[in-house]
Protein backbone atom coordinates (compact mmCIF):
# COMPACT_ATOMS: atom_id res chain seq x y z
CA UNK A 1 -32.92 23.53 -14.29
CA UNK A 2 -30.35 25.70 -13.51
CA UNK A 3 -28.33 22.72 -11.73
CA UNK A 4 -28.44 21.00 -14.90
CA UNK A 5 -26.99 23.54 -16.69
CA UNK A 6 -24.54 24.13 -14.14
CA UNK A 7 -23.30 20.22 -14.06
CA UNK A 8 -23.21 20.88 -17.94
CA UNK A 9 -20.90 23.54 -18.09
CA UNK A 10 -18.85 22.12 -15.59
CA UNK A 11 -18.21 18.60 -17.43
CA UNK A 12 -17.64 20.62 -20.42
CA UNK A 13 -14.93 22.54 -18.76
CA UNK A 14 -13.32 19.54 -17.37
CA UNK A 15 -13.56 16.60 -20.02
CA UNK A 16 -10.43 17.98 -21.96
CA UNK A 17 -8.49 17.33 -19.06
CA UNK A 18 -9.67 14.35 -18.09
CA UNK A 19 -9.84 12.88 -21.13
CA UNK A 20 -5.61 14.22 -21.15
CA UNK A 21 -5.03 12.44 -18.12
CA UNK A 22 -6.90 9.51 -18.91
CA UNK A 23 -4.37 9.37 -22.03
CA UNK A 24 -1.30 9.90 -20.32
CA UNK A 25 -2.69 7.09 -17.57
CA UNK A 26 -3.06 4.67 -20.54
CA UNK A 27 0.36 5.48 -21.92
CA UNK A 28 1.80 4.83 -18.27
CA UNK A 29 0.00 1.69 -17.80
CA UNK A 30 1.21 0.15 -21.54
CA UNK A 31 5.17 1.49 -21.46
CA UNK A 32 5.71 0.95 -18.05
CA UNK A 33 6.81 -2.56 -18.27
CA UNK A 34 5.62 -5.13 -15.13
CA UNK A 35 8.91 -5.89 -13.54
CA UNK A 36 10.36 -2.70 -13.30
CA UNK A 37 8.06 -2.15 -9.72
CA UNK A 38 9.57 -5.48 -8.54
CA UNK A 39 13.13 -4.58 -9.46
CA UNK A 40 13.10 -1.32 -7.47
CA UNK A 41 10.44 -2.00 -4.78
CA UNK A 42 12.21 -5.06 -3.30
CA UNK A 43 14.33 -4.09 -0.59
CA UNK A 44 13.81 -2.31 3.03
CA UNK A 45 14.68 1.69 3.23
CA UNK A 46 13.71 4.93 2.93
CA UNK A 47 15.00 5.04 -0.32
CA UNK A 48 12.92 2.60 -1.16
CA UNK A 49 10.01 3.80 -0.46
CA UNK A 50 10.64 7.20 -1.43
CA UNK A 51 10.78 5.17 -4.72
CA UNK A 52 7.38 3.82 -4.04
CA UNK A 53 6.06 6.83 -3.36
CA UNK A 54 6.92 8.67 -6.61
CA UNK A 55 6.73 5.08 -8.65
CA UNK A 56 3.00 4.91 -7.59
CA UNK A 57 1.95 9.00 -7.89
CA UNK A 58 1.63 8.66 -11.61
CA UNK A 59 -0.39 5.33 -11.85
CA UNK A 60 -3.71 5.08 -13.10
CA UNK A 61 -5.32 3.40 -10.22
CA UNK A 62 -8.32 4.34 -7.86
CA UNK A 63 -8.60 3.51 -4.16
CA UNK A 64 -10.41 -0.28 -4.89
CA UNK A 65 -7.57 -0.66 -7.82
CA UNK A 66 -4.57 -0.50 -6.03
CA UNK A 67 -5.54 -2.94 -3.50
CA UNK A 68 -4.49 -6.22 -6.06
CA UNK A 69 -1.84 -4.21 -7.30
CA UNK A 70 -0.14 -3.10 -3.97
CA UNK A 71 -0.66 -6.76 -2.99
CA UNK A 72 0.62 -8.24 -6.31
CA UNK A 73 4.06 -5.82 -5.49
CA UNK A 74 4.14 -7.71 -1.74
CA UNK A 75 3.69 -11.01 -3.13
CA UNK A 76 6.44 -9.98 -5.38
CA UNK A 77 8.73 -9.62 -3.47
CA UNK A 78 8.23 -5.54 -2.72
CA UNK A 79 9.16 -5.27 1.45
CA UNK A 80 6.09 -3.55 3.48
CA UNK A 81 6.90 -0.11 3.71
CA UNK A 82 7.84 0.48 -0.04
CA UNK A 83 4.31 -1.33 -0.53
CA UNK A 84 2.35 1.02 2.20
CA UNK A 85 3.76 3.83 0.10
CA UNK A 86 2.61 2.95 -3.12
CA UNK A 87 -0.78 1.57 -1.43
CA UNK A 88 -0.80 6.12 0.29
CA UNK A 89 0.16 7.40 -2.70
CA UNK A 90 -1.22 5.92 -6.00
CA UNK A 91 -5.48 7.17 -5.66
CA UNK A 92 -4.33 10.58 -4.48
CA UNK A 93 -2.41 11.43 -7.67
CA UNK A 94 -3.37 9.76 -10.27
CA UNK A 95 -2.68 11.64 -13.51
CA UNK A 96 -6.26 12.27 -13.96
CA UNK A 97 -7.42 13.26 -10.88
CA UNK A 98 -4.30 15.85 -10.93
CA UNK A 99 -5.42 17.44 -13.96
CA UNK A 100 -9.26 17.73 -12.80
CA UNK A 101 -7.72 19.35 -9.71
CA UNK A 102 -5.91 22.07 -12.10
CA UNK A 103 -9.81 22.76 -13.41
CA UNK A 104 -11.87 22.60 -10.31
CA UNK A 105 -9.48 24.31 -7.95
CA UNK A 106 -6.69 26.31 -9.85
CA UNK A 107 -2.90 25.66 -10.28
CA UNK A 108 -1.63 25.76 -6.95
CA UNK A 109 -3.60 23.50 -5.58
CA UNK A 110 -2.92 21.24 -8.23
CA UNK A 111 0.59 21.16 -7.79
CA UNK A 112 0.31 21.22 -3.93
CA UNK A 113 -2.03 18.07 -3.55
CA UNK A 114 0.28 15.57 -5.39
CA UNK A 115 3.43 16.69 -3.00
CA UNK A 116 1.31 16.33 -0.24
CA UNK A 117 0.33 12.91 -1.17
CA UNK A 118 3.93 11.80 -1.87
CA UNK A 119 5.08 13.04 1.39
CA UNK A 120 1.94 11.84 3.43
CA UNK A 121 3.09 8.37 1.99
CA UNK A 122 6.69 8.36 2.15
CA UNK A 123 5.86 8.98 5.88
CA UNK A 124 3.51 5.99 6.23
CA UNK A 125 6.02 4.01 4.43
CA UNK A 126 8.70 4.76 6.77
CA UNK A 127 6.78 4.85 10.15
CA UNK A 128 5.52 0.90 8.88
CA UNK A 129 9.30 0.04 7.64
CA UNK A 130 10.21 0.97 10.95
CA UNK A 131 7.95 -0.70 12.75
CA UNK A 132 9.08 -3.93 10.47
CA UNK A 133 12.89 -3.61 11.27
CA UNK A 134 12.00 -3.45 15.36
CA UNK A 135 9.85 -6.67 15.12
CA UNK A 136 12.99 -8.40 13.36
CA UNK A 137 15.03 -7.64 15.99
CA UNK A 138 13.66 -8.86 18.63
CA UNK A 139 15.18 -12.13 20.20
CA UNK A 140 14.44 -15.17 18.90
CA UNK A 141 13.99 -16.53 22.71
CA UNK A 142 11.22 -14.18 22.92
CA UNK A 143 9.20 -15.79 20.92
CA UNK A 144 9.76 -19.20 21.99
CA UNK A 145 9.13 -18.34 25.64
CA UNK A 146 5.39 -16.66 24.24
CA UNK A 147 2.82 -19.70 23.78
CA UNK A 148 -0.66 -19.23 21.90
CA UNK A 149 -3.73 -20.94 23.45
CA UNK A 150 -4.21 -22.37 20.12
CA UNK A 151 -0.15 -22.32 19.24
CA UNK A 152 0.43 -25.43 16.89
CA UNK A 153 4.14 -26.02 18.50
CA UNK A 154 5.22 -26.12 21.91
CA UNK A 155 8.58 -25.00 23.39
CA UNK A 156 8.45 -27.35 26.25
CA UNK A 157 8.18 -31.21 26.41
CA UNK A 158 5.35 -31.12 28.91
CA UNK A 159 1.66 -31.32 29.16
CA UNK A 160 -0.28 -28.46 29.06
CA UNK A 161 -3.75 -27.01 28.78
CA UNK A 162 -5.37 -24.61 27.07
CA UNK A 163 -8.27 -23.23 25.92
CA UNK A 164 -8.50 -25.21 22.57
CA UNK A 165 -7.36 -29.03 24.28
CA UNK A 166 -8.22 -30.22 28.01
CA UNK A 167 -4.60 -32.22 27.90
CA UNK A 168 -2.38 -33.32 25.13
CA UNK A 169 -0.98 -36.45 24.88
CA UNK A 170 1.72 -35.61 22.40
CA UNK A 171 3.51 -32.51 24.10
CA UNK A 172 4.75 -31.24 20.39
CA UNK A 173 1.71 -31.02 18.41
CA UNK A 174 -1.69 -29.36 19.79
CA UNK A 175 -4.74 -29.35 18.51
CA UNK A 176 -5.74 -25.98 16.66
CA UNK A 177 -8.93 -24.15 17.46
């Protein structure tokens, strides 16, 4: 009995707040209008994903929400580390999970946990940004000289084999596993 009573006082304490944050999530989610993520989110730099990063904190999205969203900003156009930002920070700071923090474990915590999540992903967006701009520099001869066992193009005119096809009669086009 005494649990019960417990888990009763401590939604009672807390429901303001969430109900607050839920309110300021909805008024995010309606006034923020759709392209406004694309415009900013679409090109490669730390300043874009330190845009990202602070563009996602406030969003009303859980860990299985921001899944479609983060890929609806990449099909978008948004590049990869501005969308591995938004994909870090968005659950860990969502408006209502901020002001639950403020009940459950005081005021510094709830201002420390939503700069830790905005730093945490501005470095993930950066460390995968940079990760992106070395595999786009790398020679193009590089990968033509690399062949798949199941590649669908060859770079040389002769007859190979592979794991997929004993021999191919047409040296361009192989047969895919």
């Amino acid at each position: 009995m005494d649990l019960l009573n417990n888990f009763w006082q401590l939604f009672l304490l807390s429901a303001p707040w969430l109900m607050l944050g839920l309110l300021i999530a909805g008024l995010l989610n309606v006034y923020l209008p759709a392209n406004f993520l694309n415009k900013h989110l679409g090109k490669e730099g730390f300043l874009t994903t330190v845009k990202a990063a602070l563009i996602g904190a406030p969003m009303p999205l859980c860990s299985c929400g921001v899944i479609p969203a983060a890929i609806g900003l990449r099909r978008a156009g948004a590049s990869k580390g501005a969308t591995t930002a938004f994909l870090v920070s968005t659950p860990e700071t969502g408006v209502d999970s901020v002001s639950v923090s403020y009940v459950l474990l005081g005021p510094f915590m709830s201002i420390i946990r939503p700069i830790a999540a905005i730093c945490s992903a501005i470095v993930a967006g950066v460390l995968v940004g940079r990760d992106t701009d070395r595999l786009q520099t790398k020679p193009a001869a590089d990968a033509q000289t690399k062949t798949s066992c199941c590649a669908s193009k060859t770079a040389e005119p002769k007859v190979q084999t592979s794991c997929c096809a004993s021999k191919t009669a047409e040296p361009k086009v192989q047969t895919s596993c």
